[in-house]
C-alpha atoms as a PDB file:
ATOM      1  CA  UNK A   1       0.000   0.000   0.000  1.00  0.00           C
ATOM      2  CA  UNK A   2       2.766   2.242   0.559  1.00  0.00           C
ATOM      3  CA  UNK A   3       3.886   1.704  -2.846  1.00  0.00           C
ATOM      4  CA  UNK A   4       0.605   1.805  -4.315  1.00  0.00           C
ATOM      5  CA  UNK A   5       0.695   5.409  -2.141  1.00  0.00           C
ATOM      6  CA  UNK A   6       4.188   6.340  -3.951  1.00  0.00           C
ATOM      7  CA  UNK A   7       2.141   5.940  -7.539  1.00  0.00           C
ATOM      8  CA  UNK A   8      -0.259   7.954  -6.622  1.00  0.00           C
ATOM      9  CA  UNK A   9       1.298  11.385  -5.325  1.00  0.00           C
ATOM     10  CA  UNK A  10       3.583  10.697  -9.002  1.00  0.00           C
ATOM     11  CA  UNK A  11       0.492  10.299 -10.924  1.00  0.00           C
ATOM     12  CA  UNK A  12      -1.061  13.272  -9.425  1.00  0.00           C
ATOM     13  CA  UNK A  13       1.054  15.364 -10.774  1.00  0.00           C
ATOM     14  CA  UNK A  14      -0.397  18.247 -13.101  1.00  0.00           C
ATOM     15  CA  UNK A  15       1.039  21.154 -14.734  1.00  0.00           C
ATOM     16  CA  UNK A  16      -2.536  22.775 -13.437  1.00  0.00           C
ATOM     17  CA  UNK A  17      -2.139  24.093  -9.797  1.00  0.00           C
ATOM     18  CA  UNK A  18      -6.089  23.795  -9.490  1.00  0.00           C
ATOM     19  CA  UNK A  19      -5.980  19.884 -10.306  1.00  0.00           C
ATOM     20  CA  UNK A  20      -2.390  19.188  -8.635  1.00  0.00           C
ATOM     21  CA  UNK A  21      -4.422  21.034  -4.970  1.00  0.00           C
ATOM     22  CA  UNK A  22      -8.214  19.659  -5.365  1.00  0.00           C
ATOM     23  CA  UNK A  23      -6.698  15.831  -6.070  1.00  0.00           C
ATOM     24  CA  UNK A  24      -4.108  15.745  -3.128  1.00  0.00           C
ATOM     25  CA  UNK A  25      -6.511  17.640  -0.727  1.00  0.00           C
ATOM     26  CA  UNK A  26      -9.127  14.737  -1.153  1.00  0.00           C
ATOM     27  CA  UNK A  27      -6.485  12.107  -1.461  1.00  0.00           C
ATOM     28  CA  UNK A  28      -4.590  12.719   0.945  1.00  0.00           C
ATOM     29  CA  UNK A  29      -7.961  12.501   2.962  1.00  0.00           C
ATOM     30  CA  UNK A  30      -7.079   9.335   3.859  1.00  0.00           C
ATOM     31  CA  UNK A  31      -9.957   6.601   3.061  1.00  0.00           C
ATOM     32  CA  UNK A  32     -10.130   3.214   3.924  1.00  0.00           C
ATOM     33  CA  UNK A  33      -7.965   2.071   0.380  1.00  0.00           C
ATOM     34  CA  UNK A  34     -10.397  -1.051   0.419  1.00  0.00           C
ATOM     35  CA  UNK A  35     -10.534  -1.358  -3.744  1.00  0.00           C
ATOM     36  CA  UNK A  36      -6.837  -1.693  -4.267  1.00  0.00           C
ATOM     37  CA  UNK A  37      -6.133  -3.984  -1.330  1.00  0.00           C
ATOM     38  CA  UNK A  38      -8.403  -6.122  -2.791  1.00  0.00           C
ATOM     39  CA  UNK A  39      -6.771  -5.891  -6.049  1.00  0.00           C
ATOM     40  CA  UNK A  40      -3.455  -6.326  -4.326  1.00  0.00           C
ATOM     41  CA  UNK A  41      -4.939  -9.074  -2.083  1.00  0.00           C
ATOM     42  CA  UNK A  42      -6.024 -11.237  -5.301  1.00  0.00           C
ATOM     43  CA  UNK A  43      -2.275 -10.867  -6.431  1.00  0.00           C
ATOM     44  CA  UNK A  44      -0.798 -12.221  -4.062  1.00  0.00           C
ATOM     45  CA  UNK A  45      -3.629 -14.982  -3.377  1.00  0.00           C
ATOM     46  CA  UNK A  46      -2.906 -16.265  -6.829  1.00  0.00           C
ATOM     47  CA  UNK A  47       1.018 -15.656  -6.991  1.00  0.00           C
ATOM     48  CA  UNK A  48       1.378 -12.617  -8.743  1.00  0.00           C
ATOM     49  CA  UNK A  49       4.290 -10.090  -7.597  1.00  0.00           C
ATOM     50  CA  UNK A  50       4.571  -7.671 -10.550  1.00  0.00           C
ATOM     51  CA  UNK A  51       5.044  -3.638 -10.082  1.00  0.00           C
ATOM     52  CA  UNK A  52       1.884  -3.423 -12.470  1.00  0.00           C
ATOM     53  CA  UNK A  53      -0.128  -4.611  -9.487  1.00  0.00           C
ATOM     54  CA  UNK A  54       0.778  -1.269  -8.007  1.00  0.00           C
ATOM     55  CA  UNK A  55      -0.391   0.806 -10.978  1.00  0.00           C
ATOM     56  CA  UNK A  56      -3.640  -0.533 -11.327  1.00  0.00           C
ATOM     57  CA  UNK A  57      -4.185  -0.423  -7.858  1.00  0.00           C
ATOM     58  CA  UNK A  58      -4.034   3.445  -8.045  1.00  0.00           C
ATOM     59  CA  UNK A  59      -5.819   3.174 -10.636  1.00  0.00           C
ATOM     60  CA  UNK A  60      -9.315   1.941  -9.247  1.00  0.00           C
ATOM     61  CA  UNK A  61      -8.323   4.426  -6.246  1.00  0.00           C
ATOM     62  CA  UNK A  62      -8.143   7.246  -8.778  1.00  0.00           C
ATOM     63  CA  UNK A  63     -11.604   6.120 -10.304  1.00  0.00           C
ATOM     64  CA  UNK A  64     -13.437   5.619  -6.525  1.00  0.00           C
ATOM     65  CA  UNK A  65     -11.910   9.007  -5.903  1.00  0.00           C
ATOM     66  CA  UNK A  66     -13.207  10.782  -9.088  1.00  0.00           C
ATOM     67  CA  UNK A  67     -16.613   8.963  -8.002  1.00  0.00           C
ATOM     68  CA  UNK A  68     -16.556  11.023  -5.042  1.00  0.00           C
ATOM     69  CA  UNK A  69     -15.793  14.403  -6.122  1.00  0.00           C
ATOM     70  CA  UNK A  70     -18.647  13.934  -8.467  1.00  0.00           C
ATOM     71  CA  UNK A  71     -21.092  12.628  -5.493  1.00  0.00           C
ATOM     72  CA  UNK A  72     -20.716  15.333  -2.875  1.00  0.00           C
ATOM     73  CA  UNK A  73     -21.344  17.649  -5.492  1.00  0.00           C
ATOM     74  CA  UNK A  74     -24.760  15.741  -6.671  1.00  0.00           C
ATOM     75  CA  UNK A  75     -25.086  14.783  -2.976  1.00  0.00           C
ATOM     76  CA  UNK A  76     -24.400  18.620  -1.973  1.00  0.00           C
ATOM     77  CA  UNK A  77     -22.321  16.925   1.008  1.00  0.00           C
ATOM     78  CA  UNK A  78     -20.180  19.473   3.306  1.00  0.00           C
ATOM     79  CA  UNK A  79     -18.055  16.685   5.516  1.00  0.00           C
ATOM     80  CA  UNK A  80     -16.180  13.638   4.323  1.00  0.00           C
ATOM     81  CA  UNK A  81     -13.710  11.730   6.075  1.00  0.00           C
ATOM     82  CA  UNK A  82     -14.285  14.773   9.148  1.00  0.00           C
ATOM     83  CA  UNK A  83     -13.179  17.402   6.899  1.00  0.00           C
ATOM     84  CA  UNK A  84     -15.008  19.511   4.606  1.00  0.00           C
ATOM     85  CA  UNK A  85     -15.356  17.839   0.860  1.00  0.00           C
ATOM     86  CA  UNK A  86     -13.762  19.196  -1.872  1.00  0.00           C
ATOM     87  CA  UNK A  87     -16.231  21.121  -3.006  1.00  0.00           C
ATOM     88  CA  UNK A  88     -17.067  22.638   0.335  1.00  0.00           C
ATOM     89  CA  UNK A  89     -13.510  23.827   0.113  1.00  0.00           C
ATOM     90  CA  UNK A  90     -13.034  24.993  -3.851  1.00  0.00           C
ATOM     91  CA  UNK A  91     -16.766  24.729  -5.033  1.00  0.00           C
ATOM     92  CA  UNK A  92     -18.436  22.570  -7.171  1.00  0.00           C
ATOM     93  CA  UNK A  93     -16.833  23.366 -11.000  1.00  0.00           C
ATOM     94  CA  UNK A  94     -13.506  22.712  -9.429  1.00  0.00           C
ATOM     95  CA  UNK A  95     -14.764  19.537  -7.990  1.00  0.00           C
ATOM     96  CA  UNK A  96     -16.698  18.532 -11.096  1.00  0.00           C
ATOM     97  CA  UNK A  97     -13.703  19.008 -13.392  1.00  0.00           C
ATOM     98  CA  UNK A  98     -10.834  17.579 -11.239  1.00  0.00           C
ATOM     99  CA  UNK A  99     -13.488  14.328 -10.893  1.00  0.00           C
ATOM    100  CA  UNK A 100     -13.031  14.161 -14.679  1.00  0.00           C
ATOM    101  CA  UNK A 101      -8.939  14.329 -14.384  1.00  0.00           C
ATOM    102  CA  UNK A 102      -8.595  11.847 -12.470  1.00  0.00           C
ATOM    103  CA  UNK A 103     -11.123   9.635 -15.028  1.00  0.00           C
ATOM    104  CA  UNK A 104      -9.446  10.661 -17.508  1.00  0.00           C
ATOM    105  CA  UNK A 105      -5.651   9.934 -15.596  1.00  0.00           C
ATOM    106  CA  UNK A 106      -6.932   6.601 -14.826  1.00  0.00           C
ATOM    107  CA  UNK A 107      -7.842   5.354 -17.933  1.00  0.00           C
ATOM    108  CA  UNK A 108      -3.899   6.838 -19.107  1.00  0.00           C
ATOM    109  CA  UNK A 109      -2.481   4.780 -16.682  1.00  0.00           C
ATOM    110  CA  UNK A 110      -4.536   1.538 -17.370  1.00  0.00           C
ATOM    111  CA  UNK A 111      -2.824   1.362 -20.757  1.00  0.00           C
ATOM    112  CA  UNK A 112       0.736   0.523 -18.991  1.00  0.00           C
ATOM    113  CA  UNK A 113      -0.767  -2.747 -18.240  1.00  0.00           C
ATOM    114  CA  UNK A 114      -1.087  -3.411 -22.283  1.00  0.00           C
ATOM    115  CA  UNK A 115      -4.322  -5.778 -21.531  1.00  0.00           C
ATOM    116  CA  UNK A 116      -7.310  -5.272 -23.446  1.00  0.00           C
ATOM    117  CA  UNK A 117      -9.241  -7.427 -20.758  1.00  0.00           C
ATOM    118  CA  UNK A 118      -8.194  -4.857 -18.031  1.00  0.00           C
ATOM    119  CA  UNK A 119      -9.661  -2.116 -20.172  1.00  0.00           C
ATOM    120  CA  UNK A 120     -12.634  -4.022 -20.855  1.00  0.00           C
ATOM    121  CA  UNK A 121     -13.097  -4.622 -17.110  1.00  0.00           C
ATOM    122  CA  UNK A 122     -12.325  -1.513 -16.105  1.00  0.00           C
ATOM    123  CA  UNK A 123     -14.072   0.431 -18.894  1.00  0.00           C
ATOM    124  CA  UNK A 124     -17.135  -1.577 -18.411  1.00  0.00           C
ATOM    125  CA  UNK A 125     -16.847  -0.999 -14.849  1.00  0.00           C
ATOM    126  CA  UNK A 126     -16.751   2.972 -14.947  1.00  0.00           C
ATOM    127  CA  UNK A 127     -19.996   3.107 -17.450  1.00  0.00           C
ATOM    128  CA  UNK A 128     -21.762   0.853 -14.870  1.00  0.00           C
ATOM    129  CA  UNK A 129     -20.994   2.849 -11.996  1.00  0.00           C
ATOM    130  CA  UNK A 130     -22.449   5.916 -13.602  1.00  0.00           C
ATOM    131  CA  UNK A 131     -25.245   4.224 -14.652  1.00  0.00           C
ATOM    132  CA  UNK A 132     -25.847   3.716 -10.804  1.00  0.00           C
ATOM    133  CA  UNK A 133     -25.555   7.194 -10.347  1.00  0.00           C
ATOM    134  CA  UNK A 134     -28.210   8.152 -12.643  1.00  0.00           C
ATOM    135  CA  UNK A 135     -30.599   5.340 -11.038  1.00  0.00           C
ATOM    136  CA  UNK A 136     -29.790   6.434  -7.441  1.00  0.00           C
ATOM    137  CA  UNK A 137     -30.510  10.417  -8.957  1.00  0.00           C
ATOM    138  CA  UNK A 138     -34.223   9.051 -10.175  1.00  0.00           C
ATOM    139  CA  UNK A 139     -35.104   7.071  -6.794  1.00  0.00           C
ATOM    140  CA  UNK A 140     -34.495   9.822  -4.783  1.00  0.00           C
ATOM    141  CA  UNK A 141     -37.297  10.785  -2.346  1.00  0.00           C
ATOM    142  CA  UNK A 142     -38.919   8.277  -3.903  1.00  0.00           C
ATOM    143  CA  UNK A 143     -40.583   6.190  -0.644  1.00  0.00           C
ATOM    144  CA  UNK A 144     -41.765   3.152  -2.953  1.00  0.00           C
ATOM    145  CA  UNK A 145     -38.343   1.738  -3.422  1.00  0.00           C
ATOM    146  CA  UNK A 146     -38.383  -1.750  -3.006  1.00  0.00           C
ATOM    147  CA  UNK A 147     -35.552  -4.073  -1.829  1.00  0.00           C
ATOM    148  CA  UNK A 148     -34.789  -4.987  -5.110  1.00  0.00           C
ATOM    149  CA  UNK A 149     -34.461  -1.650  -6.839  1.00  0.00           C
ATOM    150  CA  UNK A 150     -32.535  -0.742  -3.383  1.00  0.00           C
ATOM    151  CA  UNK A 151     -29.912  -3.705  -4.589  1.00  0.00           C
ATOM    152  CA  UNK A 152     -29.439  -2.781  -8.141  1.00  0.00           C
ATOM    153  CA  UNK A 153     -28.456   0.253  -7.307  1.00  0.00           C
ATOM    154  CA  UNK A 154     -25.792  -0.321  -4.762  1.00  0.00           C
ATOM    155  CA  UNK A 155     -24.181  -3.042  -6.923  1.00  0.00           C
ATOM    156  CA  UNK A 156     -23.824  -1.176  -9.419  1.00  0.00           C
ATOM    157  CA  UNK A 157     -22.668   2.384  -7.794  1.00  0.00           C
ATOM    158  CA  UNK A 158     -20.364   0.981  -4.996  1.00  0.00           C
ATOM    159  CA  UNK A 159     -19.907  -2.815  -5.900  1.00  0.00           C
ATOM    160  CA  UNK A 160     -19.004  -3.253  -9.390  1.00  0.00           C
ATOM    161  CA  UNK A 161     -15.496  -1.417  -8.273  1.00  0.00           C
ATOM    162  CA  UNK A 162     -15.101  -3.619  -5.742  1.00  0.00           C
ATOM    163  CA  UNK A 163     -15.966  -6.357  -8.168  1.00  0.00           C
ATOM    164  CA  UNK A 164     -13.950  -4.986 -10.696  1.00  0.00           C
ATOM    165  CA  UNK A 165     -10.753  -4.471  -8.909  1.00  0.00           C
ATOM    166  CA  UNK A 166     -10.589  -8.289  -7.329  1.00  0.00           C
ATOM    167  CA  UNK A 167     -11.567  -9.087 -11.074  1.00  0.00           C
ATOM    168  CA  UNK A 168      -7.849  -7.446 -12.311  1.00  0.00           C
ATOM    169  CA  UNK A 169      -6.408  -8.628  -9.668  1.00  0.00           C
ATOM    170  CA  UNK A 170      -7.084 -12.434 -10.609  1.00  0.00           C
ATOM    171  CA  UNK A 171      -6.317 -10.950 -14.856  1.00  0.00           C
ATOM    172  CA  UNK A 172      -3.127  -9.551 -13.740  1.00  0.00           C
ATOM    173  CA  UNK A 173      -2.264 -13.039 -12.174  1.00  0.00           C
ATOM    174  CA  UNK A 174      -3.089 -15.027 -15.038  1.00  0.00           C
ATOM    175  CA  UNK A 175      -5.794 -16.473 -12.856  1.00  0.00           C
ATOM    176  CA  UNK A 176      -8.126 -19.150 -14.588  1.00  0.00           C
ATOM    177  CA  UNK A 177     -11.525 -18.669 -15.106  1.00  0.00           C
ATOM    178  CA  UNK A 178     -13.343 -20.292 -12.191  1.00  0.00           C
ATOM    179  CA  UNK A 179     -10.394 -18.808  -9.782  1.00  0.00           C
ATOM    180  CA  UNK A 180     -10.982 -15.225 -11.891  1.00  0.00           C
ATOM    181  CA  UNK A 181     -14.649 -15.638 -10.713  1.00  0.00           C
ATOM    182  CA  UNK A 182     -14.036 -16.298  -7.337  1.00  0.00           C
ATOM    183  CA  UNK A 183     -12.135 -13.063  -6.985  1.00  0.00           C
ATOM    184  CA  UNK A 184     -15.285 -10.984  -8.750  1.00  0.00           C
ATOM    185  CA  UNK A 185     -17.986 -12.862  -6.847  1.00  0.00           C
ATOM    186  CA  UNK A 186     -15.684 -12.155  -3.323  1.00  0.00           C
ATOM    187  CA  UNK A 187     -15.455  -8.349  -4.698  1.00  0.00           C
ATOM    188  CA  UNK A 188     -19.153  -8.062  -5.657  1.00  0.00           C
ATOM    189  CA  UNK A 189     -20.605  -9.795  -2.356  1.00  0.00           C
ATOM    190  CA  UNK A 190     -17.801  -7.099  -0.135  1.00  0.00           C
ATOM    191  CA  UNK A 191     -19.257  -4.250  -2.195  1.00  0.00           C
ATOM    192  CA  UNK A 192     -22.646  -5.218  -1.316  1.00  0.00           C
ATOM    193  CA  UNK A 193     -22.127  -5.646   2.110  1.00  0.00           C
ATOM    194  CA  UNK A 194     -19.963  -2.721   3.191  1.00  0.00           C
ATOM    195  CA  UNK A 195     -23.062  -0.015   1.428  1.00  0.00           C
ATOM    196  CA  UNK A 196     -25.392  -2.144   3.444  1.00  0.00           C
ATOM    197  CA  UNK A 197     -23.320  -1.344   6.315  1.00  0.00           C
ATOM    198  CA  UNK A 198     -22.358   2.388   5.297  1.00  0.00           C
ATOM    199  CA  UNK A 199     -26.059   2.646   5.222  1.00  0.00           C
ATOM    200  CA  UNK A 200     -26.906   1.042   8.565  1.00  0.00           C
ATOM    201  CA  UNK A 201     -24.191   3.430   9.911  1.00  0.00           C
ATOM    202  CA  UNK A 202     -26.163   6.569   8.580  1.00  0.00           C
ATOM    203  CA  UNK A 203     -28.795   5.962  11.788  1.00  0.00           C
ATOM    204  CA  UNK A 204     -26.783   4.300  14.404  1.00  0.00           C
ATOM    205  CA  UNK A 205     -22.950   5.816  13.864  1.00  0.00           C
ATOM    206  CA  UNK A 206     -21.122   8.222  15.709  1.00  0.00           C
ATOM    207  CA  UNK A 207     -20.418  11.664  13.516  1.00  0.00           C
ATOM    208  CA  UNK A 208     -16.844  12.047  14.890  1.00  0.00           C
ATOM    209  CA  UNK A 209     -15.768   8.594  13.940  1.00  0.00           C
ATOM    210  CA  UNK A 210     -17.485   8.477  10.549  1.00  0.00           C
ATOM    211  CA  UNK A 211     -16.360  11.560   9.384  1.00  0.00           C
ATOM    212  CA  UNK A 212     -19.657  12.422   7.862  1.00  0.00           C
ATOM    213  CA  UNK A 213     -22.996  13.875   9.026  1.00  0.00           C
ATOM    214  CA  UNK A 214     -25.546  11.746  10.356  1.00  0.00           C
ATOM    215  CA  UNK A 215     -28.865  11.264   8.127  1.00  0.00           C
ATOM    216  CA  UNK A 216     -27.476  12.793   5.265  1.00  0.00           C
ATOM    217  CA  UNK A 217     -29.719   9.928   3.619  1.00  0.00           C
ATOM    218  CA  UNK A 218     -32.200  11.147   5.088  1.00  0.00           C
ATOM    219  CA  UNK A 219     -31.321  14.973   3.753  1.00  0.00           C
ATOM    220  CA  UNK A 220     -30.827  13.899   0.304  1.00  0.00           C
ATOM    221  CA  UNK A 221     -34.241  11.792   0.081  1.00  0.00           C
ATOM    222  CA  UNK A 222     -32.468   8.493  -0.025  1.00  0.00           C
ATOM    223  CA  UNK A 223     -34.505   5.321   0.596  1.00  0.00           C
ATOM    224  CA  UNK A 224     -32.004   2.666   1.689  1.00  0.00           C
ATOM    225  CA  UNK A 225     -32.642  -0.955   3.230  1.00  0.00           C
ATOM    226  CA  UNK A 226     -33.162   0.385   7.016  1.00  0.00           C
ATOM    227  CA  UNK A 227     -36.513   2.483   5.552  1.00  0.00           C
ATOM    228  CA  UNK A 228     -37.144  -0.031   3.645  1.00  0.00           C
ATOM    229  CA  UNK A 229     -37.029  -2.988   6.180  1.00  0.00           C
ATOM    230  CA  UNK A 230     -38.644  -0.324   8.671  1.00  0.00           C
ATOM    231  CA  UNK A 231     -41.452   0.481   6.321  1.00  0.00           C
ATOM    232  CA  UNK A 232     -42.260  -3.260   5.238  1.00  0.00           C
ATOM    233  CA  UNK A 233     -42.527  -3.510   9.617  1.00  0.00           C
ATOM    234  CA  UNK A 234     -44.322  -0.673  10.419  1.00  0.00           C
ATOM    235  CA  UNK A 235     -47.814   0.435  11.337  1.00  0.00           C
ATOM    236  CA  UNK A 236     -49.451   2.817   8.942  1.00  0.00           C
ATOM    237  CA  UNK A 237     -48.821   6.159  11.231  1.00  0.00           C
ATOM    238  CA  UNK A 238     -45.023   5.274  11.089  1.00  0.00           C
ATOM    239  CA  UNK A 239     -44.960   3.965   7.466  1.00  0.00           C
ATOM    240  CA  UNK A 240     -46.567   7.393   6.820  1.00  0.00           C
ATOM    241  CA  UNK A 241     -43.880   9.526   8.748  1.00  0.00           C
ATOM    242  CA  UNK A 242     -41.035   7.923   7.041  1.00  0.00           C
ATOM    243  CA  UNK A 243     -42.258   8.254   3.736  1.00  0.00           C
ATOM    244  CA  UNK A 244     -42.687  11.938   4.787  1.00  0.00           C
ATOM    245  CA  UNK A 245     -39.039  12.132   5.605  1.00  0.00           C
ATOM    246  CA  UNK A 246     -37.954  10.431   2.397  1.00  0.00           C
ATOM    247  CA  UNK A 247     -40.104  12.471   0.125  1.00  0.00           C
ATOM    248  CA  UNK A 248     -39.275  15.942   1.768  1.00  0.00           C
ATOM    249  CA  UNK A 249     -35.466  15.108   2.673  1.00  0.00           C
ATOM    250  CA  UNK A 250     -36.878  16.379   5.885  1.00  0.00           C
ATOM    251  CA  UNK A 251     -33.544  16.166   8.640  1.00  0.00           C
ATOM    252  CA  UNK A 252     -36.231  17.245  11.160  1.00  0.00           C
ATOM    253  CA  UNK A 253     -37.611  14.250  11.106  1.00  0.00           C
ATOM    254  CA  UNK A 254     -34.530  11.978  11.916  1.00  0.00           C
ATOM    255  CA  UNK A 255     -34.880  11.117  15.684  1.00  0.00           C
ATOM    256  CA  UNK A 256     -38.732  10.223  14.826  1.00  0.00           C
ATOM    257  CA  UNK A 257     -37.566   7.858  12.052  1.00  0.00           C
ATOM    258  CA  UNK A 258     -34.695   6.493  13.975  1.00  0.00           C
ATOM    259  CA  UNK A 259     -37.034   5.717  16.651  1.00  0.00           C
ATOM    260  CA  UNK A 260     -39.056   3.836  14.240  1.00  0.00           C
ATOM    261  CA  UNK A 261     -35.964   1.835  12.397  1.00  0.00           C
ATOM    262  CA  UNK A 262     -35.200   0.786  16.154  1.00  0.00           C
ATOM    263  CA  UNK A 263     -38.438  -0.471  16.649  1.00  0.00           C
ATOM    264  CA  UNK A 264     -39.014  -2.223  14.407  1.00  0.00           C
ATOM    265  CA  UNK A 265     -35.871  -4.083  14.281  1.00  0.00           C
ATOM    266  CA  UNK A 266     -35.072  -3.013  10.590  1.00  0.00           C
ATOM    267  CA  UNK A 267     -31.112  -2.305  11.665  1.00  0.00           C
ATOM    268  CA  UNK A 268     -31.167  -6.497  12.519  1.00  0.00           C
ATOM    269  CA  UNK A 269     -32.895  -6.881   9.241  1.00  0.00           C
ATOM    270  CA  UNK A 270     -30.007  -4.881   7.491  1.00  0.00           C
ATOM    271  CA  UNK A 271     -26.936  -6.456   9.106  1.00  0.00           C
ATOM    272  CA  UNK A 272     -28.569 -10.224   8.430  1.00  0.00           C
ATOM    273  CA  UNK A 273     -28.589  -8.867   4.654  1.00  0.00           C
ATOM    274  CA  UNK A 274     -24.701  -7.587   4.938  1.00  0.00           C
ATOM    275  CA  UNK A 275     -23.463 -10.584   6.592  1.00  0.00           C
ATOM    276  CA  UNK A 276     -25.442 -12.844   4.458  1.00  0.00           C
ATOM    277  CA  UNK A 277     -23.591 -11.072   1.746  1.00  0.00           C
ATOM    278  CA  UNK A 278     -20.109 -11.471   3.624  1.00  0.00           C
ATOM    279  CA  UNK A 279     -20.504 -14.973   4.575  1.00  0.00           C
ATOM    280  CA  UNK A 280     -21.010 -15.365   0.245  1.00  0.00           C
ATOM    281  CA  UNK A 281     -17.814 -13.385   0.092  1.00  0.00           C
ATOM    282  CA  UNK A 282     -16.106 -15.430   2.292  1.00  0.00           C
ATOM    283  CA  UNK A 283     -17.105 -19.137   0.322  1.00  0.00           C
ATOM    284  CA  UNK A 284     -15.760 -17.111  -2.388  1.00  0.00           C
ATOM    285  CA  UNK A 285     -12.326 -16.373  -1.059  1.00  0.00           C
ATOM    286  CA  UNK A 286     -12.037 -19.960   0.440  1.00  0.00           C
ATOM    287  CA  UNK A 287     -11.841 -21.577  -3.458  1.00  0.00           C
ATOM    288  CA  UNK A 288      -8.759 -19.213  -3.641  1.00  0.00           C
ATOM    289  CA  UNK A 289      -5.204 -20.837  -2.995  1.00  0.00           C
ATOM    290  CA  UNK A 290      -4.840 -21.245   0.781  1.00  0.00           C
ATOM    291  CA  UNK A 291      -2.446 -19.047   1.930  1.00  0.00           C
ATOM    292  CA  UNK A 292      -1.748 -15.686   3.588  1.00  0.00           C
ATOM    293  CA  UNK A 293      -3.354 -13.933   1.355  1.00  0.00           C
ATOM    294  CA  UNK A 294      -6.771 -15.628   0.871  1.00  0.00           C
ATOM    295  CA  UNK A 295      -6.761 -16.074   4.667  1.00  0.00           C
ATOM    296  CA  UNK A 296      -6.592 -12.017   4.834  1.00  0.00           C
ATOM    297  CA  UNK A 297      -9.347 -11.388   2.556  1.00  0.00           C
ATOM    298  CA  UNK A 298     -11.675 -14.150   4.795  1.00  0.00           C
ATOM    299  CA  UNK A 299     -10.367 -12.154   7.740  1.00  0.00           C
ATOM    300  CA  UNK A 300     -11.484  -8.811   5.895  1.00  0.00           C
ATOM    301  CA  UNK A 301     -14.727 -10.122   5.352  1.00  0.00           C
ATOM    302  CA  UNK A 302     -15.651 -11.107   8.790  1.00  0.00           C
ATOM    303  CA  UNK A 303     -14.818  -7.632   9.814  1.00  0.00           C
ATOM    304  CA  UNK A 304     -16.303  -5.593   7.533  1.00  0.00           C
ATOM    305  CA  UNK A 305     -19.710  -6.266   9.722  1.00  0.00           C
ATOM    306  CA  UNK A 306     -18.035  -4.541  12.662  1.00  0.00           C
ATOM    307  CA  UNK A 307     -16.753  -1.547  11.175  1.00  0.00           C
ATOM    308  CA  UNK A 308     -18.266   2.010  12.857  1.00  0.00           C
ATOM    309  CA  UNK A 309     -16.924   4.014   9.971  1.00  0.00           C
END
């Protein structure tokens, strides 16, 4: 990771102040760097010790990154990480266009690896992740979102980059096919279960460990699997007040709907989905190699449904 690190402050460089300051402010953020241990976790599972393992973990850091400029912007989010987002800081064009260098430096650097499948992956990845964007944009404060809808839109804004980057991984290793889709189904079924938990975290968490306001799903109208569990449990007075919330982004209304969420157990309801989704993660991992590696990603797994941030 520290290497994977030294790529990144070289590939940041710009002969633009604007993009060189915008990309290391929210960079050197920190972040949990989940996508390219996984991609560096799959390497070494399967054997594979190459420097290019470096570079295209940066790059699926530099696309997750670009991913969030562009979402506090849409999301109008003021706190990331516990420090003002980027565009809090140098306003939303900045934001917007600096999201687009570091696309744009991404798919530069994912030409070193000369591999037309890690293009394909990664290129199919990015259009997919937008395209989860755009479906997340139309649901919100829409209270009728059903579990389903709830699913295809988190696997295909915050897992398919999970998915993809175990997916190059296994590619860069010269993995074979069933091995290759043990490392995508391990990255999908993470993905899956860490915005299940990101989204649990948005009623129950602690705003000086997360780093980010509290109900901001709430705020920005978004119906995810606590409101829905909570709704599909409710009686019709609180079904009523938490559709109210989600339809008016109304903030006011958080400790009423947390109330409810506790009540009616939807929080269980959530976890048994992310650790249903972990424990698929982890049968995943265990038709890997046996070795340090593969034990690390079970071991990553099993702790993702204890995280608090």
């Amino acid at each position: 990771m520290r290497e994977v690190d030294r790529v990144i402050a070289r590939r940041l460089d710009s002969g633009v102040p604007l993009v060189s300051s915008v990309s290391r402010y929210i960079i050197s953020a920190g972040g949990k760097r989940l996508r390219p241990a996984l991609l560096l976790l799959c390497c070494g599972a399967l054997g594979y010790r190459g420097d290019q393992r470096f570079n295209m973990a940066a790059v699926v850091e530099f696309i997750h990154t670009a991913t969030l400029l562009h979402d506090d912007v849409v999301d109008e989010s003021a706190l990331r990480r516990g420090a003002p987002t980027a565009n809090a800081n140098f306003g939303n064009p900045a934001s917007v266009l600096v999201g687009d260098f570091l696309y744009s430096r991404a798919f530069q650097m994912m030409v070193d690896a000369q591999s037309m499948r890690i293009m394909h992956v990664l290129a199919d990845a990015t259009n997919i992740i937008s395209e989860g964007e755009v479906m997340q944009l139309m649901n919100m404060h829409n209270a009728d979102l059903d579990e389903a809808g709830y699913l295809q839109v988190i696997r295909s804004k915050t897992a398919k980059l999970f998915e993809a980057s175990a997916r190059v991984g296994a590619i860069l290793s010269g993995a074979s096919p069933l091995q290759e889709e043990a490392c995508a189904e391990f990255g999908q079924a993470m993905g899956t279960a860490f915005q299940v938990i990101d989204d649990v975290l948005d009623y129950t968490g602690d705003t000086a460990v997360m780093g980010k306001n509290l109900g901001d799903d709430l705020r920005e109208g978004k119906t995810t699997l606590p409101l829905i569990a909570a709704m599909q449990r409710a009686s019709e007075a609180e079904r009523t007040t938490i559709q109210t919330a989600i339809e008016n982004g109304d903030v006011a209304m958080l400790d009423a709907v947390v109330a409810i969420v506790l009540k009616t157990g939807a929080l269980d309801v959530a976890r048994a989905s992310a650790r249903a989704e972990a424990e698929r993660a982890i049968a995943a991992a265990r038709r890997l190699p046996e070795n340090d590696y593969s034990a690390c990603l079970i071991n990553l797994a099993h702790q993702l449904l204890e995280r608090n941030h």
